[in-house]
PDB file of N, CA and C in Angstrom:
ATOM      1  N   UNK A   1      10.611   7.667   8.229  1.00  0.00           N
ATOM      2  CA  UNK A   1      10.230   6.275   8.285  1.00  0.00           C
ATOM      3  C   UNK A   1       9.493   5.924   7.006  1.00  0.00           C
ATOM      4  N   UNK A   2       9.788   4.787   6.485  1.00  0.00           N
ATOM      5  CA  UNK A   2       9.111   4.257   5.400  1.00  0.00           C
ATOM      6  C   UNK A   2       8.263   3.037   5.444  1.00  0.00           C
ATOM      7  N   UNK A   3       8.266   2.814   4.679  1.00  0.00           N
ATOM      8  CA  UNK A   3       6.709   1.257   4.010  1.00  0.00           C
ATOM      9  C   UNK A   3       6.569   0.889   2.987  1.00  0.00           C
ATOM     10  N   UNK A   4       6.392  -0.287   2.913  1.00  0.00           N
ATOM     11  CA  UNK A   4       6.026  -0.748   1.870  1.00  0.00           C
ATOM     12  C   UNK A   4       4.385  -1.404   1.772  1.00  0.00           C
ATOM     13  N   UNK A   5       4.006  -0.767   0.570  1.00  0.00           N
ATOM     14  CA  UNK A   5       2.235  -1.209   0.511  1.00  0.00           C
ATOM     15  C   UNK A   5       2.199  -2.175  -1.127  1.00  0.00           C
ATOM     16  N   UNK A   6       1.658  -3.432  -0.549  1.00  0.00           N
ATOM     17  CA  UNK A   6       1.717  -4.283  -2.106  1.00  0.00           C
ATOM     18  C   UNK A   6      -0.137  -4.210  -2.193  1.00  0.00           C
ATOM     19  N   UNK A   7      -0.694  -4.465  -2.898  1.00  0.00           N
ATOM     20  CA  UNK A   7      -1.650  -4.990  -3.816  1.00  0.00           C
ATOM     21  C   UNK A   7      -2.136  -5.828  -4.889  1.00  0.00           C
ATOM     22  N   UNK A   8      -2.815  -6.880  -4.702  1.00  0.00           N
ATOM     23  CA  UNK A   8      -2.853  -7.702  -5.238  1.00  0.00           C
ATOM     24  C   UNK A   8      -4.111  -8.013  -5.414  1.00  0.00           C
ATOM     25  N   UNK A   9      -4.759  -8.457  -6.859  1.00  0.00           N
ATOM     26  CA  UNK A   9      -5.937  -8.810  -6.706  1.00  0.00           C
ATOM     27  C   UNK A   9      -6.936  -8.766  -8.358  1.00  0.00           C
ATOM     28  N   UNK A  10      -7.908  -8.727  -8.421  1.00  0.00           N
ATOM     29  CA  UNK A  10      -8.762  -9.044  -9.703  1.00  0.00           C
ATOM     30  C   UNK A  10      -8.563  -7.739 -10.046  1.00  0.00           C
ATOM     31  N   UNK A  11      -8.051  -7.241 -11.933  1.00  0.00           N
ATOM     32  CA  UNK A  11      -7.806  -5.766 -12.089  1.00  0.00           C
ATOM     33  C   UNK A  11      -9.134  -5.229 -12.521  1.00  0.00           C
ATOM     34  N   UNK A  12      -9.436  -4.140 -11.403  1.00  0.00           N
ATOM     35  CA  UNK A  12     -10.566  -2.886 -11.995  1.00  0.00           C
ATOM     36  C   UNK A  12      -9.893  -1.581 -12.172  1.00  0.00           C
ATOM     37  N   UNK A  13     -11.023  -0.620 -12.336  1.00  0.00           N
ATOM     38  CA  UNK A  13     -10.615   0.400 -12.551  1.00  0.00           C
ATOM     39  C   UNK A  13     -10.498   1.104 -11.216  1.00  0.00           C
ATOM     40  N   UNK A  14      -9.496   1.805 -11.206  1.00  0.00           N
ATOM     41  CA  UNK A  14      -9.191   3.188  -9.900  1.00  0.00           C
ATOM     42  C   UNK A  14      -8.734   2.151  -8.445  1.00  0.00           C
ATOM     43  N   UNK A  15      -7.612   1.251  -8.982  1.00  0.00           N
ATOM     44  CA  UNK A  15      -7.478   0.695  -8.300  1.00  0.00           C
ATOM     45  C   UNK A  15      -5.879   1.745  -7.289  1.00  0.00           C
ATOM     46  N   UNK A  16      -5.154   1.678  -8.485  1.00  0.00           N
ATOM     47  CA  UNK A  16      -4.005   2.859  -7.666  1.00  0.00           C
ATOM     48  C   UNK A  16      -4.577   4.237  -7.392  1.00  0.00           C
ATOM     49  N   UNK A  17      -5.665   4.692  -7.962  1.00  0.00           N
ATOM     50  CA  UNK A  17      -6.644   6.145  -7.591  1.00  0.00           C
ATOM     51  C   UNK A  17      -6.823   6.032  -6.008  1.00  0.00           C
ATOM     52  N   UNK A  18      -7.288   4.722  -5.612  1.00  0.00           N
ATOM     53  CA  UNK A  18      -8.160   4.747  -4.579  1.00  0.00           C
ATOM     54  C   UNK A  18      -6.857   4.756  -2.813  1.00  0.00           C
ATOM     55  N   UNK A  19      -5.741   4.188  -3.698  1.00  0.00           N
ATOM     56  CA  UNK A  19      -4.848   3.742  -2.829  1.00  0.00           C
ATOM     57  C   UNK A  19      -4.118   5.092  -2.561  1.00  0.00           C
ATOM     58  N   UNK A  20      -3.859   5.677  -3.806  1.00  0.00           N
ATOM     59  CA  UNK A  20      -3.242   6.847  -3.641  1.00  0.00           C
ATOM     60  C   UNK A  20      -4.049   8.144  -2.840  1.00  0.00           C
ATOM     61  N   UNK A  21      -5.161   8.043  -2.660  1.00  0.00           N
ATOM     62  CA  UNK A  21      -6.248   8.859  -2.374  1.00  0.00           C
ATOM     63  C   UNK A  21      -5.802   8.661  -1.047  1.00  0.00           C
ATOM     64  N   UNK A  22      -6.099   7.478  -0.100  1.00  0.00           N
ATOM     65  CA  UNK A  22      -6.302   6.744   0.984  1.00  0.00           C
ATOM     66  C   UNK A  22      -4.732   7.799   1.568  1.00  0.00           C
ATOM     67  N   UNK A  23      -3.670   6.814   0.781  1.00  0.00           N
ATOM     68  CA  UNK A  23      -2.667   7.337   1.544  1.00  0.00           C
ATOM     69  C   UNK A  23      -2.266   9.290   1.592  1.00  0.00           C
ATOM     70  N   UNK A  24      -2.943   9.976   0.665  1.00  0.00           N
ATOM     71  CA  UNK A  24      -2.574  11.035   0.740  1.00  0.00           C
ATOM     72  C   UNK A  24      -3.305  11.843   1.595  1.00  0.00           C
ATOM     73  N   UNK A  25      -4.302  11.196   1.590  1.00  0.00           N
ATOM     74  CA  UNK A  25      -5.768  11.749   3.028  1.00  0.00           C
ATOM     75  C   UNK A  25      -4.643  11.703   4.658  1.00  0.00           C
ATOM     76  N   UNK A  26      -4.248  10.862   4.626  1.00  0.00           N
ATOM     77  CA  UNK A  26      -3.472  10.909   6.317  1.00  0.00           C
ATOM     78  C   UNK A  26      -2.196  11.122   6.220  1.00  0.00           C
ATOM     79  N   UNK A  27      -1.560  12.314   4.963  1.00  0.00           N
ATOM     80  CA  UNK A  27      -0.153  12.525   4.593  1.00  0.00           C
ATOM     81  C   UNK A  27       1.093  11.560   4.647  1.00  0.00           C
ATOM     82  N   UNK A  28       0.584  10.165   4.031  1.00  0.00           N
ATOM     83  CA  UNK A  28       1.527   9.374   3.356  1.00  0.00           C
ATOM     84  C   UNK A  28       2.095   9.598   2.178  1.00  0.00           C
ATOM     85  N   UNK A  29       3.247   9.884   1.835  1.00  0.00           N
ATOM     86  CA  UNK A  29       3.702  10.306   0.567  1.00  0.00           C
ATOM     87  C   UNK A  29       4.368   9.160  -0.143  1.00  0.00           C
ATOM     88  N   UNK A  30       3.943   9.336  -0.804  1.00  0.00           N
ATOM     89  CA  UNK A  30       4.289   8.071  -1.927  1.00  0.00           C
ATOM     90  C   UNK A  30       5.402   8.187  -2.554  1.00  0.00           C
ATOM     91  N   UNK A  31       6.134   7.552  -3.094  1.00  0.00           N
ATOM     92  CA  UNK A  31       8.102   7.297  -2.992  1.00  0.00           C
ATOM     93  C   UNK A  31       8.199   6.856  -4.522  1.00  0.00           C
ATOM     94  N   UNK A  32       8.010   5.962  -4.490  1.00  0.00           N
ATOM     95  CA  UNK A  32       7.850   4.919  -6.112  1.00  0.00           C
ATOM     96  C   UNK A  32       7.082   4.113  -5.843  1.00  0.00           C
ATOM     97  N   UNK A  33       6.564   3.563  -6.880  1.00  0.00           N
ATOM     98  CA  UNK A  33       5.507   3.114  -7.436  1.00  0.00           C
ATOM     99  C   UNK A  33       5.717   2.127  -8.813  1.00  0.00           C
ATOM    100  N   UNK A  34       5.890   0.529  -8.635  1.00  0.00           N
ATOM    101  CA  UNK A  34       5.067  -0.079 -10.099  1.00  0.00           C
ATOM    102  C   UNK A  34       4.274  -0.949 -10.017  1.00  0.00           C
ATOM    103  N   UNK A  35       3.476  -0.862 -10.817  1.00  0.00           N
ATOM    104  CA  UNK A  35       2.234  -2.080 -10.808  1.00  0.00           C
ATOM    105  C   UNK A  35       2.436  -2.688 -12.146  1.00  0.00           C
ATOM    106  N   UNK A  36       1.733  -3.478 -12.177  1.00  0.00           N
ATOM    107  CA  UNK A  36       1.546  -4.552 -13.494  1.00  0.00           C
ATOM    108  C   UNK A  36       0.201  -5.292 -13.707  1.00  0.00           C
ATOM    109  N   UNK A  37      -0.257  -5.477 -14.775  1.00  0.00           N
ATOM    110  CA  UNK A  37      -1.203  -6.659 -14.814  1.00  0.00           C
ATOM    111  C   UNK A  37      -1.012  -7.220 -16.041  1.00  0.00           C
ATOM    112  N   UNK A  38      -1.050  -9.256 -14.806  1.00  0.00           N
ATOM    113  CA  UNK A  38      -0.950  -9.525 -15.527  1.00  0.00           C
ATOM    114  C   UNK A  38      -2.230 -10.712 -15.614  1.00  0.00           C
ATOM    115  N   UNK A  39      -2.512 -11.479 -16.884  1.00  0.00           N
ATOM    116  CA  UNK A  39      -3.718 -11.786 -17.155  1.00  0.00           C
ATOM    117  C   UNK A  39      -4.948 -11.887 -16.117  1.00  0.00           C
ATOM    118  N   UNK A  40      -5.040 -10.327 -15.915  1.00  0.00           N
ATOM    119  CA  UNK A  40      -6.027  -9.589 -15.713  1.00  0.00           C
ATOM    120  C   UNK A  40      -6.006  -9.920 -13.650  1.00  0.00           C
ATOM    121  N   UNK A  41      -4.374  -9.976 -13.468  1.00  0.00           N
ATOM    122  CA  UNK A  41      -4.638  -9.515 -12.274  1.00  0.00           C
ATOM    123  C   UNK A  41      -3.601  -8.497 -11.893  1.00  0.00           C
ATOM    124  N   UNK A  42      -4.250  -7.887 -11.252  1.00  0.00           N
ATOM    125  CA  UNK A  42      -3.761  -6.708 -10.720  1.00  0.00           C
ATOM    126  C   UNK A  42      -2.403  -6.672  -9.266  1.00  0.00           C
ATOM    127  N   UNK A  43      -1.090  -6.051 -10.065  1.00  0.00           N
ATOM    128  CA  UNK A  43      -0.279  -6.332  -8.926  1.00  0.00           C
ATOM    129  C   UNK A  43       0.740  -4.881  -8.535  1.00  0.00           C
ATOM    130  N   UNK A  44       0.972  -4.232  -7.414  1.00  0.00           N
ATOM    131  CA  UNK A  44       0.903  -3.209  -7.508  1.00  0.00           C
ATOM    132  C   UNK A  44       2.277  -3.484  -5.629  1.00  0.00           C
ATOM    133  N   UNK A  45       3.246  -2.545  -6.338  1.00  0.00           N
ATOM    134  CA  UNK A  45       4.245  -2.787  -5.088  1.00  0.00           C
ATOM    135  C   UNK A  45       4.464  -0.777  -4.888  1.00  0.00           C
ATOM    136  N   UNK A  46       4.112  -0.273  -3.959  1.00  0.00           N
ATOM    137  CA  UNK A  46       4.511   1.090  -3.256  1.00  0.00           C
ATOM    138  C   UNK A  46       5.848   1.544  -2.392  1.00  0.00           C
ATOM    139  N   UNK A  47       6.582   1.896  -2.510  1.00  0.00           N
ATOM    140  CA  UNK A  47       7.546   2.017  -1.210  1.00  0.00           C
ATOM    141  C   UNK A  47       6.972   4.218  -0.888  1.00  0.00           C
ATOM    142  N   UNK A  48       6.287   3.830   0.566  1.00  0.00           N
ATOM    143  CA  UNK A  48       6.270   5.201   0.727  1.00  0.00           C
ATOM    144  C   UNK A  48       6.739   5.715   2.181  1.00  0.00           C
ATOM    145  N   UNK A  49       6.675   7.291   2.114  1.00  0.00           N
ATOM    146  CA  UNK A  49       7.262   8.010   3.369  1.00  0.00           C
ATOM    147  C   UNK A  49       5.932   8.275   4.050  1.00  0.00           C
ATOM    148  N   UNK A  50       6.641   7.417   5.846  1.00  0.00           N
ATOM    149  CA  UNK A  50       5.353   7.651   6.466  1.00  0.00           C
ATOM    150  C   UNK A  50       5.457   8.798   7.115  1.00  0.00           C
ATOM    151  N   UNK A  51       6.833   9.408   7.519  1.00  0.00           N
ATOM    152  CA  UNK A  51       6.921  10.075   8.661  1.00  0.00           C
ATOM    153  C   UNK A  51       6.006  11.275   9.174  1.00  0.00           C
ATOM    154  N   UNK A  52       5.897  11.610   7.523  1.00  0.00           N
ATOM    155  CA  UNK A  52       3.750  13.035   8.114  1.00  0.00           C
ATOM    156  C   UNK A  52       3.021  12.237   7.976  1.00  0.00           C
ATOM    157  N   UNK A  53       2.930  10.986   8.109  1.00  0.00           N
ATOM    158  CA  UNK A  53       1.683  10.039   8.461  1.00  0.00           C
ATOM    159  C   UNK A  53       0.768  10.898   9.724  1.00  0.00           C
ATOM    160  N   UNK A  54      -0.509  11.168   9.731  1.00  0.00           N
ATOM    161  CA  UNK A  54      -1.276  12.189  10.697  1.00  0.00           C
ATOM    162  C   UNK A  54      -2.253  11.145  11.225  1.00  0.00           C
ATOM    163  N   UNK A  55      -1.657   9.463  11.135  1.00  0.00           N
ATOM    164  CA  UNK A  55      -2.460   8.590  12.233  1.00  0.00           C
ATOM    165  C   UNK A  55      -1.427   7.556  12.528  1.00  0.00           C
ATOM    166  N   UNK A  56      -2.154   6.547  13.484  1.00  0.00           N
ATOM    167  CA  UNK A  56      -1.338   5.852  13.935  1.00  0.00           C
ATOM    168  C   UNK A  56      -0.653   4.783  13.065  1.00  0.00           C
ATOM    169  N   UNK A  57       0.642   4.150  12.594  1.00  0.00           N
ATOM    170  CA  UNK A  57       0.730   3.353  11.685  1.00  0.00           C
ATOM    171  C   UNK A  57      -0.130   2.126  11.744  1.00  0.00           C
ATOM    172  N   UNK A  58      -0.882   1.635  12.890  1.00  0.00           N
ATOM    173  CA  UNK A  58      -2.041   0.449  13.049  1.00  0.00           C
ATOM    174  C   UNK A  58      -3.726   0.791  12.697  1.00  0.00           C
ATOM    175  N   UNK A  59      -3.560   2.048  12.665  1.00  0.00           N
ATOM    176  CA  UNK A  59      -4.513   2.775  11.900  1.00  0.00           C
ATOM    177  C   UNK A  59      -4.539   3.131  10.431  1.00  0.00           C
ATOM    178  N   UNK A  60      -3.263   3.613  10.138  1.00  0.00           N
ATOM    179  CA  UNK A  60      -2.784   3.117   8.253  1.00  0.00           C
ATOM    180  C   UNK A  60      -3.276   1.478   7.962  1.00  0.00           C
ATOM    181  N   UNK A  61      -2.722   0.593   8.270  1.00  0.00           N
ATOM    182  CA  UNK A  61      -2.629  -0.589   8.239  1.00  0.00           C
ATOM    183  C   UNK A  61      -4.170  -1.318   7.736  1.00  0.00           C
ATOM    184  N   UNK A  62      -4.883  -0.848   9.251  1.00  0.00           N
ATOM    185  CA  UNK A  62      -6.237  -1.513   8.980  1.00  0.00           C
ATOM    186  C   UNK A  62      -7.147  -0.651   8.405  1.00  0.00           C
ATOM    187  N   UNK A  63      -6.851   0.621   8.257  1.00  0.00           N
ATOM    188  CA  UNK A  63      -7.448   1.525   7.092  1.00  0.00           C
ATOM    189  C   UNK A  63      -7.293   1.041   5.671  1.00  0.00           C
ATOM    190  N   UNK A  64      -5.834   0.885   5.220  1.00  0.00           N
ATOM    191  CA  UNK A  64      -6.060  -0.072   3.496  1.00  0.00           C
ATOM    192  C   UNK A  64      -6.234  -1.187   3.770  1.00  0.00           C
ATOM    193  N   UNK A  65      -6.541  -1.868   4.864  1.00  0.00           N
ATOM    194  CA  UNK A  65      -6.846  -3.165   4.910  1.00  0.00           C
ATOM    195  C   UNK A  65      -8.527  -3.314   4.519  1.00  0.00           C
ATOM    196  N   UNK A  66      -9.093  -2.385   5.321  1.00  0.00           N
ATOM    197  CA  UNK A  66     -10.553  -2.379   4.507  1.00  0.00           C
ATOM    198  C   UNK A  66     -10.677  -1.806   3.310  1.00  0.00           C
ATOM    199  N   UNK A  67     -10.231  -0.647   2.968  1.00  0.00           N
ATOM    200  CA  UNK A  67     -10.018  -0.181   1.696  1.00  0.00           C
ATOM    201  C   UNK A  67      -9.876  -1.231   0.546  1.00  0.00           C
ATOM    202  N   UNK A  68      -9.125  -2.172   0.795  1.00  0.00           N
ATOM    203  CA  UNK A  68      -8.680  -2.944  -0.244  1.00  0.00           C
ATOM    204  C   UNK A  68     -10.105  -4.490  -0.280  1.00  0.00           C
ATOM    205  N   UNK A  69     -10.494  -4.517   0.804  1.00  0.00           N
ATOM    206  CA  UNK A  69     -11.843  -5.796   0.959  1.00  0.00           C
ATOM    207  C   UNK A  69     -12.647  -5.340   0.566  1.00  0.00           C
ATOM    208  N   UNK A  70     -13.384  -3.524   0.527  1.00  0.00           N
ATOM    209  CA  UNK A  70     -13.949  -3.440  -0.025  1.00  0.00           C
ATOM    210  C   UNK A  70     -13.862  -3.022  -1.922  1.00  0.00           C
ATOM    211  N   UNK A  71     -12.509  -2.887  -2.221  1.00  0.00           N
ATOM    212  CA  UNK A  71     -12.676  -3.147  -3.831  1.00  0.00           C
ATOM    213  C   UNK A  71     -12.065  -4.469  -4.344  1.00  0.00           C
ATOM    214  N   UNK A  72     -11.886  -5.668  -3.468  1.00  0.00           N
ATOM    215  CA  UNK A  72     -12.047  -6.744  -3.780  1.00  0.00           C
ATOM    216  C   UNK A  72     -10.216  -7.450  -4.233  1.00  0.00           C
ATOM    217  N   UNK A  73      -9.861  -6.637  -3.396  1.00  0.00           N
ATOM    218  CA  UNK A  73      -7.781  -6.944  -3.600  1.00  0.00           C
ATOM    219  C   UNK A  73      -7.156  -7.132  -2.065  1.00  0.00           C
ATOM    220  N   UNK A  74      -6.483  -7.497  -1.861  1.00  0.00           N
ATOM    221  CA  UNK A  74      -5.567  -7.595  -1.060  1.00  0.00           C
ATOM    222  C   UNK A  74      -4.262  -6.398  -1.088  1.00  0.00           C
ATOM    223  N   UNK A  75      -4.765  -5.670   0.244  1.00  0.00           N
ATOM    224  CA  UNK A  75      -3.310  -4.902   0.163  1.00  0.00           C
ATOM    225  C   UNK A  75      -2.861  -5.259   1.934  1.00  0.00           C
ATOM    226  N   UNK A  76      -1.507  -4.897   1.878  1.00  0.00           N
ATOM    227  CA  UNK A  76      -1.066  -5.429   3.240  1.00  0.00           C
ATOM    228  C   UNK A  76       0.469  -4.236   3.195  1.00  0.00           C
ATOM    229  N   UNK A  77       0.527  -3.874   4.078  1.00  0.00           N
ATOM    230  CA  UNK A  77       1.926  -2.551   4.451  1.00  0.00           C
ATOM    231  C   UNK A  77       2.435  -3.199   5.770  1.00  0.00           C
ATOM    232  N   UNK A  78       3.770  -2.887   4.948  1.00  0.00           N
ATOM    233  CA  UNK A  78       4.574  -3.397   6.011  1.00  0.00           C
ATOM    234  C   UNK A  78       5.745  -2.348   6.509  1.00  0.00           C
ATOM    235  N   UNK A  79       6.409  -2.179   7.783  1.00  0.00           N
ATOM    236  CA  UNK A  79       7.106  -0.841   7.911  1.00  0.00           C
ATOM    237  C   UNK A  79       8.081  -1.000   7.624  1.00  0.00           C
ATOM    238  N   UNK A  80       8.946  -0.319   6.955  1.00  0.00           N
ATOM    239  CA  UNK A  80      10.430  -0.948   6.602  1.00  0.00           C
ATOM    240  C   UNK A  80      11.100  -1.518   7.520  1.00  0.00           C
ATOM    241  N   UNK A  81      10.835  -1.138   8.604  1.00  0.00           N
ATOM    242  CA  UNK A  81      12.345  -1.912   9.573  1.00  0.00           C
ATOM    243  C   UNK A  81      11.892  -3.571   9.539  1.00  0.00           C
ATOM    244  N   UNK A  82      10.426  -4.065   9.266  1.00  0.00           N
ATOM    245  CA  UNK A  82      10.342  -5.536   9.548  1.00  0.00           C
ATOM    246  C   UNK A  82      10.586  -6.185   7.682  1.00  0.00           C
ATOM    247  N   UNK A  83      10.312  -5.240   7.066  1.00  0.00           N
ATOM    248  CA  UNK A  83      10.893  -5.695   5.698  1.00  0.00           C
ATOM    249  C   UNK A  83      12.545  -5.550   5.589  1.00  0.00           C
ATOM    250  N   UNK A  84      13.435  -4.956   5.849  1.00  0.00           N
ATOM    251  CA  UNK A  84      14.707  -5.105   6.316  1.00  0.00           C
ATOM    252  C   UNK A  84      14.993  -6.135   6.514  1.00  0.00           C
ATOM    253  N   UNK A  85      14.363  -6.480   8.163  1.00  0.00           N
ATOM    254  CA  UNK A  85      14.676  -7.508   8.809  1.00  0.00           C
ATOM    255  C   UNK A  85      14.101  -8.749   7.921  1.00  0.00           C
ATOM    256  N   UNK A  86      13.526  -8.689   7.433  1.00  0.00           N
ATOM    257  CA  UNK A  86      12.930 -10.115   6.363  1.00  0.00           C
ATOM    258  C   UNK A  86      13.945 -10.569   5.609  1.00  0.00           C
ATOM    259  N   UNK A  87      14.801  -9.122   4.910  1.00  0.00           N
ATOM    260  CA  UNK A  87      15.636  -9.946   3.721  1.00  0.00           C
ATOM    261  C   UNK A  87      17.143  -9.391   4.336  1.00  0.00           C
ATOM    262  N   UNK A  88      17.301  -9.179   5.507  1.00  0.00           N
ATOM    263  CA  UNK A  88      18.693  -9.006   6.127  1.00  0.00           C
ATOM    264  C   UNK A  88      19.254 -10.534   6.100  1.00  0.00           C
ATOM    265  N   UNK A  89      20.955 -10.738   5.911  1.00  0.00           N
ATOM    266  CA  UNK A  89      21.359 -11.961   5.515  1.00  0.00           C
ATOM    267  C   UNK A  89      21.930 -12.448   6.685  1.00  0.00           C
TER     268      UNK A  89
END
């Protein structure tokens, strides 16, 4: 099973450190990865493998959900099957 994790927000430092940290703590493996900034904001798209995820995916969720309020970005994961269904024609 997969996901997608975006980020968005004012660019600091250890911003993909902190994300990558987060997700590798509850064996989310990370897939690809690009970010960008641009005048000086920070934008950052993940596609990763949840399936050794070692919590609940609503527990991933609102885990980088605080993660990300407290360094001042917006991140939001979504599971692939409802991103599918988003851009299915």
């Amino acid at each position: 099973m997969k996901a997608v994790i975006t980020v968005l927000g004012k660019d600091t430092v250890g911003i993909l450190a902190k994300v990558s940290t987060e997700c590798a703590a509850v064996g989310v493996n990370i897939l690809e990865v690009t970010q960008s900034v641009l005048q000086g904001m920070f934008a950052m798209i993940m596609f990763v493998d949840i399936s050794g995820c070692t919590v609940p995916f609503e527990n991933l969720v609102d885990s980088l959900t605080e993660t990300g309020e407290n360094m001042g970005v917006k991140i939001h994961v979504m599971h692939e099957d409802i991103f599918n269904a988003m851009h299915k024609i």
